[in-house]
N, C-alpha and C. Protein backbone atom coordinates (compact mmCIF):
# COMPACT_ATOMS: atom_id res chain seq x y z
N UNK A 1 0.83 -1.19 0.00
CA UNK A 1 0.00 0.00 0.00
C UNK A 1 0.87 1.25 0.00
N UNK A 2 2.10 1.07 0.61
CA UNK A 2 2.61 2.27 0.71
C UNK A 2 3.36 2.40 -0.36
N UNK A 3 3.87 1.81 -1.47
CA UNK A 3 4.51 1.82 -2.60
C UNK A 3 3.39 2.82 -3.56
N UNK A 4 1.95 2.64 -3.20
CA UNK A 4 1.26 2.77 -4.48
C UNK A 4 1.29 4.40 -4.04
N UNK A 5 0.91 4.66 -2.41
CA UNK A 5 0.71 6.47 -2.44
C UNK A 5 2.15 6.94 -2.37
N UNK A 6 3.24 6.59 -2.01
CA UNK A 6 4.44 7.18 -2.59
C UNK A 6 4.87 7.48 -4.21
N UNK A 7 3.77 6.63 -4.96
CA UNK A 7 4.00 6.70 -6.34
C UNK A 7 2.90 7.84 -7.30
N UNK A 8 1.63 8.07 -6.28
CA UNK A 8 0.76 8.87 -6.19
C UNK A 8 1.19 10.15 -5.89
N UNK A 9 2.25 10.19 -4.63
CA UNK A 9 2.28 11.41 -4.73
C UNK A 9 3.22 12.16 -5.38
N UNK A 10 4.32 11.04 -6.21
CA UNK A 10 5.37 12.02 -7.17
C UNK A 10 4.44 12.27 -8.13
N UNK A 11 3.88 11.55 -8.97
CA UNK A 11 3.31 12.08 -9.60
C UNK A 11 2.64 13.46 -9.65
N UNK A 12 1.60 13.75 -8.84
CA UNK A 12 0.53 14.33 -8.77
C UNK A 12 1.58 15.38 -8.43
N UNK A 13 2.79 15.54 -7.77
CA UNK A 13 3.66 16.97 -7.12
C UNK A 13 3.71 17.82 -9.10
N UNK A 14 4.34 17.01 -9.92
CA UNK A 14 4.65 18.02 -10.99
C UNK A 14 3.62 18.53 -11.66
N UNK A 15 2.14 17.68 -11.80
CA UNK A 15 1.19 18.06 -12.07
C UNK A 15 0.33 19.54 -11.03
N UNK A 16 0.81 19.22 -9.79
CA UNK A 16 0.13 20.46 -9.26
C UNK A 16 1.25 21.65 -9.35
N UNK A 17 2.67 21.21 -9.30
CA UNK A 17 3.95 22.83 -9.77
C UNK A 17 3.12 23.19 -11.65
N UNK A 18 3.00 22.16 -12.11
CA UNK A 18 2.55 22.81 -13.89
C UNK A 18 1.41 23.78 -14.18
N UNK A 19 0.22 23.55 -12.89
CA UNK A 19 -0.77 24.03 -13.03
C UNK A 19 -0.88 25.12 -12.89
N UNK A 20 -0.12 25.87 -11.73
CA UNK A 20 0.00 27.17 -10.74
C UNK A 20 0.91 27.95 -11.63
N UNK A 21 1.08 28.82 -11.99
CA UNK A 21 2.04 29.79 -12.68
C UNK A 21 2.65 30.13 -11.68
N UNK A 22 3.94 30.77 -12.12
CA UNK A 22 5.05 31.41 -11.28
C UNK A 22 4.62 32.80 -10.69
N UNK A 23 4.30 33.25 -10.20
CA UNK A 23 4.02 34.80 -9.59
C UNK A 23 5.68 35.76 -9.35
N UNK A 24 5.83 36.13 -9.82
CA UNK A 24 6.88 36.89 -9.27
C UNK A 24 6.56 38.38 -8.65
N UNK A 25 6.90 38.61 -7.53
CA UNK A 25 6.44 39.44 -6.20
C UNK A 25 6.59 41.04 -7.01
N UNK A 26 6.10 41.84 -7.05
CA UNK A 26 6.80 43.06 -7.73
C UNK A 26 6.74 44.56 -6.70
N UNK A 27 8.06 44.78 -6.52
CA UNK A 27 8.42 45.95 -5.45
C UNK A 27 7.23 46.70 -5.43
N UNK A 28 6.76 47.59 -4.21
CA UNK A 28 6.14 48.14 -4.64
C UNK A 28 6.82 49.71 -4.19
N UNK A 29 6.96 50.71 -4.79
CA UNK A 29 7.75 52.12 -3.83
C UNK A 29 6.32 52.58 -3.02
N UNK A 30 7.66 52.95 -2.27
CA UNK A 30 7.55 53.66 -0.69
C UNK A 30 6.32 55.13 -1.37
N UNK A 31 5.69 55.11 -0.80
CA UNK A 31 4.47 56.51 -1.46
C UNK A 31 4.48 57.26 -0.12
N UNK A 32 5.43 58.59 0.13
CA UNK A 32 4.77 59.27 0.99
C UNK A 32 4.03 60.02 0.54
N UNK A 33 2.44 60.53 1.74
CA UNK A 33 2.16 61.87 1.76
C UNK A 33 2.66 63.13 1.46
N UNK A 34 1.75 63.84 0.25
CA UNK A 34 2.45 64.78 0.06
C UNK A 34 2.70 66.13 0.57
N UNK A 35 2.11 65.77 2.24
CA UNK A 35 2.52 67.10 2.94
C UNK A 35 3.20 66.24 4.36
N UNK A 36 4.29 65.24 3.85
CA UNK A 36 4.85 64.82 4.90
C UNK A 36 5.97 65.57 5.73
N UNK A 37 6.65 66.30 4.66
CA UNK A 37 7.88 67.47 5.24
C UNK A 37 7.45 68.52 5.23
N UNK A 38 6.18 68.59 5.70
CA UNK A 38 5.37 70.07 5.77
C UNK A 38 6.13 70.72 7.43
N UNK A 39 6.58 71.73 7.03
CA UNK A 39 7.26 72.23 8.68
C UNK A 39 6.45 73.38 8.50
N UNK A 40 5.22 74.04 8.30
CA UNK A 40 4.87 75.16 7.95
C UNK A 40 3.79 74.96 9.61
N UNK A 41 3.58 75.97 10.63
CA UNK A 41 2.59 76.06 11.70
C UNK A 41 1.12 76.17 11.75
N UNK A 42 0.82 75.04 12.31
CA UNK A 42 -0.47 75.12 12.33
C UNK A 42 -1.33 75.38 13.17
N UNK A 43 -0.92 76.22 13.79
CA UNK A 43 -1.91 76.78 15.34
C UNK A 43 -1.64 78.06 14.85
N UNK A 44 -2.50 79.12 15.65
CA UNK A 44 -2.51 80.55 15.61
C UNK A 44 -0.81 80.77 16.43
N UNK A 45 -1.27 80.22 17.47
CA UNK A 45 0.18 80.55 18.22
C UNK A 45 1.96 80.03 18.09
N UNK A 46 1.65 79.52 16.99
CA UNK A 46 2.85 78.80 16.46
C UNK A 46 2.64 79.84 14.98
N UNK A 47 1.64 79.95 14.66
CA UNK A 47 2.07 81.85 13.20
C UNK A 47 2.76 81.94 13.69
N UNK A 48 2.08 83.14 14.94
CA UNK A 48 2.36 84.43 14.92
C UNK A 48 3.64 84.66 16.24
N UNK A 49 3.74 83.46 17.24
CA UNK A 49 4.22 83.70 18.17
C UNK A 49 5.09 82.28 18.42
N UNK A 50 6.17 82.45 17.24
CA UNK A 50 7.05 81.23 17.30
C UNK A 50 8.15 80.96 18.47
N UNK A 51 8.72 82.13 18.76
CA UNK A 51 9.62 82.23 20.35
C UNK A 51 8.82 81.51 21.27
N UNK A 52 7.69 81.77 21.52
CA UNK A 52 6.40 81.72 22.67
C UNK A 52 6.21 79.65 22.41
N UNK A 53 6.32 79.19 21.62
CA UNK A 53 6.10 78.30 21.35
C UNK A 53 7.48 77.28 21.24
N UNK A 54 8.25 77.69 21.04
CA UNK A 54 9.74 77.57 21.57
C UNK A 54 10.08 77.33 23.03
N UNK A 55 9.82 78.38 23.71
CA UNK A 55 10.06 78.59 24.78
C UNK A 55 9.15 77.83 25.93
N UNK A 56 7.48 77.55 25.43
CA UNK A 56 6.97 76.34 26.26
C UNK A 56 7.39 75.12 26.12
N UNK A 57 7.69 74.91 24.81
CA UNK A 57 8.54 73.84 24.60
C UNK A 57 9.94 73.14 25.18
N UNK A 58 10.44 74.08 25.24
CA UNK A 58 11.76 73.82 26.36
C UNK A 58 11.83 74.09 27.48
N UNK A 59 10.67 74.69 27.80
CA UNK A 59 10.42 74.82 29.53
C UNK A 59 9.46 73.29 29.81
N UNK A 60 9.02 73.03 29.13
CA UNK A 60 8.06 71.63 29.02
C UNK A 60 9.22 70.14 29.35
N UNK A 61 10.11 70.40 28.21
CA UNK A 61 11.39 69.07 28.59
C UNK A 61 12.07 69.35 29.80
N UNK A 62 12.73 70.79 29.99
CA UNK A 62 13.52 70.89 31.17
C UNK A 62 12.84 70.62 32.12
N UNK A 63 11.26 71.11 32.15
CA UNK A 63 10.85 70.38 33.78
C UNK A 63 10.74 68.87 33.70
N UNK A 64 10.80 68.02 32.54
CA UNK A 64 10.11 66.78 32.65
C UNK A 64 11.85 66.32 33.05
N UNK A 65 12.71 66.86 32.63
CA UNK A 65 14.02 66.59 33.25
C UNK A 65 14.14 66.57 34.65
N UNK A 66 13.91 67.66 35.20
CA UNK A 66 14.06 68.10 36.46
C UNK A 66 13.31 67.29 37.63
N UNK A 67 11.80 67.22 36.92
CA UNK A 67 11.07 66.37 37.73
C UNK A 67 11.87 64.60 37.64
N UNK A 68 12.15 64.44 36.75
CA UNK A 68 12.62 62.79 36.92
C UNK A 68 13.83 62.70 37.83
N UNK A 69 14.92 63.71 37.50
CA UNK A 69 16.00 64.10 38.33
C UNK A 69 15.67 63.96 39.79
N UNK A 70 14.42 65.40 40.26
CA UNK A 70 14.20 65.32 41.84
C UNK A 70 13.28 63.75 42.36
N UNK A 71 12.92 63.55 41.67
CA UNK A 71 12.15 62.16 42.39
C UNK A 71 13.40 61.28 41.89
N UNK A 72 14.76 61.22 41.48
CA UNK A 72 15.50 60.00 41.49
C UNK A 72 16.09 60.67 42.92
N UNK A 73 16.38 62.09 43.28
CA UNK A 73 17.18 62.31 44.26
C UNK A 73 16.05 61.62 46.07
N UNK A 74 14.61 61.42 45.81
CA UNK A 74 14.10 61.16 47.21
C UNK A 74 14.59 59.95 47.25
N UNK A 75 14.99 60.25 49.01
CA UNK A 75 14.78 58.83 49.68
C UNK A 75 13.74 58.35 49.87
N UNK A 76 13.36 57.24 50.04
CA UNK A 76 12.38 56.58 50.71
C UNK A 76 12.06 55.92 51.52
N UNK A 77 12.74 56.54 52.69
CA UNK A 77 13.19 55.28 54.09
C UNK A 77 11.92 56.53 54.97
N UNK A 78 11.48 55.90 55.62
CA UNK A 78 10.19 56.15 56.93
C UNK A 78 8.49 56.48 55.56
N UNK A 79 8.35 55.69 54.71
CA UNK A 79 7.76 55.51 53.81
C UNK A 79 6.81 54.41 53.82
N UNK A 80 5.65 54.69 53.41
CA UNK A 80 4.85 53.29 53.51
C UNK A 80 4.53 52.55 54.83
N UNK A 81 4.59 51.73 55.01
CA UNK A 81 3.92 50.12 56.22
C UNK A 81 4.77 51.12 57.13
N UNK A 82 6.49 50.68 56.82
CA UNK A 82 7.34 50.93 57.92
C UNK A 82 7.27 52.30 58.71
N UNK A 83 6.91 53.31 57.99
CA UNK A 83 6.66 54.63 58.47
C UNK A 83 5.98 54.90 59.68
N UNK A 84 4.35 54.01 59.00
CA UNK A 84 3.28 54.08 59.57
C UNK A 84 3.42 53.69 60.78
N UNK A 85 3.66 52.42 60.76
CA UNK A 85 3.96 51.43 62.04
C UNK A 85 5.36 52.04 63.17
N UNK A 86 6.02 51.89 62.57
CA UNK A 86 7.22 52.86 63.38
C UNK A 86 7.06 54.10 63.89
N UNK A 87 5.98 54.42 63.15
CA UNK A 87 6.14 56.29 63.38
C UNK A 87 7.36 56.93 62.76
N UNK A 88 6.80 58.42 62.84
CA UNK A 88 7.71 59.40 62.22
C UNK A 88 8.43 60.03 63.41
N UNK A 89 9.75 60.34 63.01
CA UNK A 89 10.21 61.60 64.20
C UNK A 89 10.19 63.18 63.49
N UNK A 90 9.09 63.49 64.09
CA UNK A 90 8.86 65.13 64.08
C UNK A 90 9.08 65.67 64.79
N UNK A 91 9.96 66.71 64.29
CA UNK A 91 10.24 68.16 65.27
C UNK A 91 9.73 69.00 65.75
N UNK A 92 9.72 69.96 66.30
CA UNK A 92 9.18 70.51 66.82
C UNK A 92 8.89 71.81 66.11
N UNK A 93 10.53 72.54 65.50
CA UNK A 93 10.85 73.14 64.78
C UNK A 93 9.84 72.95 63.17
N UNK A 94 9.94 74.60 62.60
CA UNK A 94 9.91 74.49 61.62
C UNK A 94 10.24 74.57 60.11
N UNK A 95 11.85 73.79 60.80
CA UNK A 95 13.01 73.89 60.13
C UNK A 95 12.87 72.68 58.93
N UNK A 96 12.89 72.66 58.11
CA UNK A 96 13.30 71.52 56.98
C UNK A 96 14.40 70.74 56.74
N UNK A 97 14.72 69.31 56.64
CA UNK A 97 15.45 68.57 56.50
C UNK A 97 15.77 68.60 54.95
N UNK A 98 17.07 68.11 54.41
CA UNK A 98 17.05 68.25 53.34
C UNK A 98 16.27 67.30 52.32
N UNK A 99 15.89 66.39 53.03
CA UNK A 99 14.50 65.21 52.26
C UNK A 99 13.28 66.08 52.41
N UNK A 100 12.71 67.21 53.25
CA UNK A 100 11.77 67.99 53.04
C UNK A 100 11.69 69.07 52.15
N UNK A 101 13.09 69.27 51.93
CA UNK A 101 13.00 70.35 51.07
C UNK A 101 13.26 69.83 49.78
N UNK A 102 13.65 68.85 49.62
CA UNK A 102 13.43 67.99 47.67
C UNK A 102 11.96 67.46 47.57
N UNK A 103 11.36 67.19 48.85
CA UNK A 103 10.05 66.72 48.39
C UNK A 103 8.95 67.97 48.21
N UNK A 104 9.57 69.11 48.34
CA UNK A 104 8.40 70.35 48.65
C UNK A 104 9.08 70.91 47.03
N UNK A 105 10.43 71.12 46.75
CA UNK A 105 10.82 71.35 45.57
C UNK A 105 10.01 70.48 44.61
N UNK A 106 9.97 68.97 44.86
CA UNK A 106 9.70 68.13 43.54
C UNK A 106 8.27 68.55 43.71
N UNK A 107 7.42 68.90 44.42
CA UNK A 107 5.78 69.26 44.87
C UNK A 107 5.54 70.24 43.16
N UNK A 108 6.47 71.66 43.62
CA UNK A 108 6.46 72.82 42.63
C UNK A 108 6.77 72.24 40.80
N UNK A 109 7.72 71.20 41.63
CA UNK A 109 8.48 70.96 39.72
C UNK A 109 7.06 70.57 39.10
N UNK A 110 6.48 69.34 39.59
CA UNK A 110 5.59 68.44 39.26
C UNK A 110 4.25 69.26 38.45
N UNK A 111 3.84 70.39 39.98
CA UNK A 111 2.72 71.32 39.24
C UNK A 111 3.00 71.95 38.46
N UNK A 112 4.35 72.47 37.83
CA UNK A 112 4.62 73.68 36.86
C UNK A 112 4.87 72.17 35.75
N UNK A 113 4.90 71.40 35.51
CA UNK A 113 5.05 70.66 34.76
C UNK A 113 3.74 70.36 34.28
N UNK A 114 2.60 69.79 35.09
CA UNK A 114 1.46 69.62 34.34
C UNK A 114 0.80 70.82 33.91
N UNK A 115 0.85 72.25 34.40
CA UNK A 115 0.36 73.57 34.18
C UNK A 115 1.28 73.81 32.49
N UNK A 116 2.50 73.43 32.24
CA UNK A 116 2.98 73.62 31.11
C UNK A 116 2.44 72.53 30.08
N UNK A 117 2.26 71.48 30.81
CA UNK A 117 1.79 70.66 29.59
C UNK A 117 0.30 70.59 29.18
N UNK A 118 -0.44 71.06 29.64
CA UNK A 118 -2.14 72.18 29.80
C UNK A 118 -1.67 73.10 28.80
N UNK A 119 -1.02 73.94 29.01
CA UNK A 119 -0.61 74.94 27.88
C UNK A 119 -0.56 74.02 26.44
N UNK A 120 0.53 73.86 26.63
CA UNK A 120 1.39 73.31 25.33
C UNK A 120 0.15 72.46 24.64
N UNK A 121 -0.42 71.17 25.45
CA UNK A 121 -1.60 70.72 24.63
C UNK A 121 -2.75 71.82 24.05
N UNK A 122 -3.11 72.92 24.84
CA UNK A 122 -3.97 73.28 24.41
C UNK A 122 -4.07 74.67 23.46
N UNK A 123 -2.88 74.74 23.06
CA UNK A 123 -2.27 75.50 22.24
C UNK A 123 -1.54 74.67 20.77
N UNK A 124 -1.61 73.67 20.64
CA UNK A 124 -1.58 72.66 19.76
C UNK A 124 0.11 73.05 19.07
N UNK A 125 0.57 73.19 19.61
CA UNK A 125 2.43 73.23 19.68
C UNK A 125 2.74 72.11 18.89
């Protein structure tokens, strides 16, 4: 039995390559849009007031810098469970430690960061 479909299936292989034509694949080019290197402004405030739009712009990265910077500089020791449970030591004073004063700094970075990026979105920069 197995002689006869091994002999079945050479056969039938050149008969099904004869039937099918060759396709050959044909490149197709790359089609960009033709306003893909358009650098021309499309907000009112990007006309008329390109510095202004510049300048949120790089006040926008430098804080997103700054903010990643001050939250790599917090510690995080009396944080969470252990904090809670342990308690804090508070002073009396209302003097700042230097972990109070990066976390009251990173407070400011954070809000002038989402207040710039409110802008910038809604000014379509």
């Amino acid at each position: 039995m197995l002689p006869v479909l091994l002999a079945a299936a050479t056969t039938a292989a050149p008969a099904a390559k004869a039937a099918a034509p060759a396709v050959k694949a044909t490149p197709v080019p790359l089609q960009l849009p033709s306003n893909f290197f358009d650098t021309t402004p499309h907000s009112w405030l990007a006309s008329h007031a390109g510095w202004l739009t510049h300048t949120l712009a790089g006040l926008f990265v430098l804080l997103g810098f700054l903010l990643v910077l001050f939250l790599a500089l917090q510690t995080t020791k009396q944080e969470g469970l252990s904090g809670t449970l342990g308690g804090r030591v508070e002073s009396a004073t209302r003097r700042l430690g230097l972990d109070q004063q990066i976390a009251r700094v990173t407070q400011f970075i954070a809000v002038a960061f989402v207040v710039v990026a409110t802008i910038v979105s809604l000014t379509g920069i």
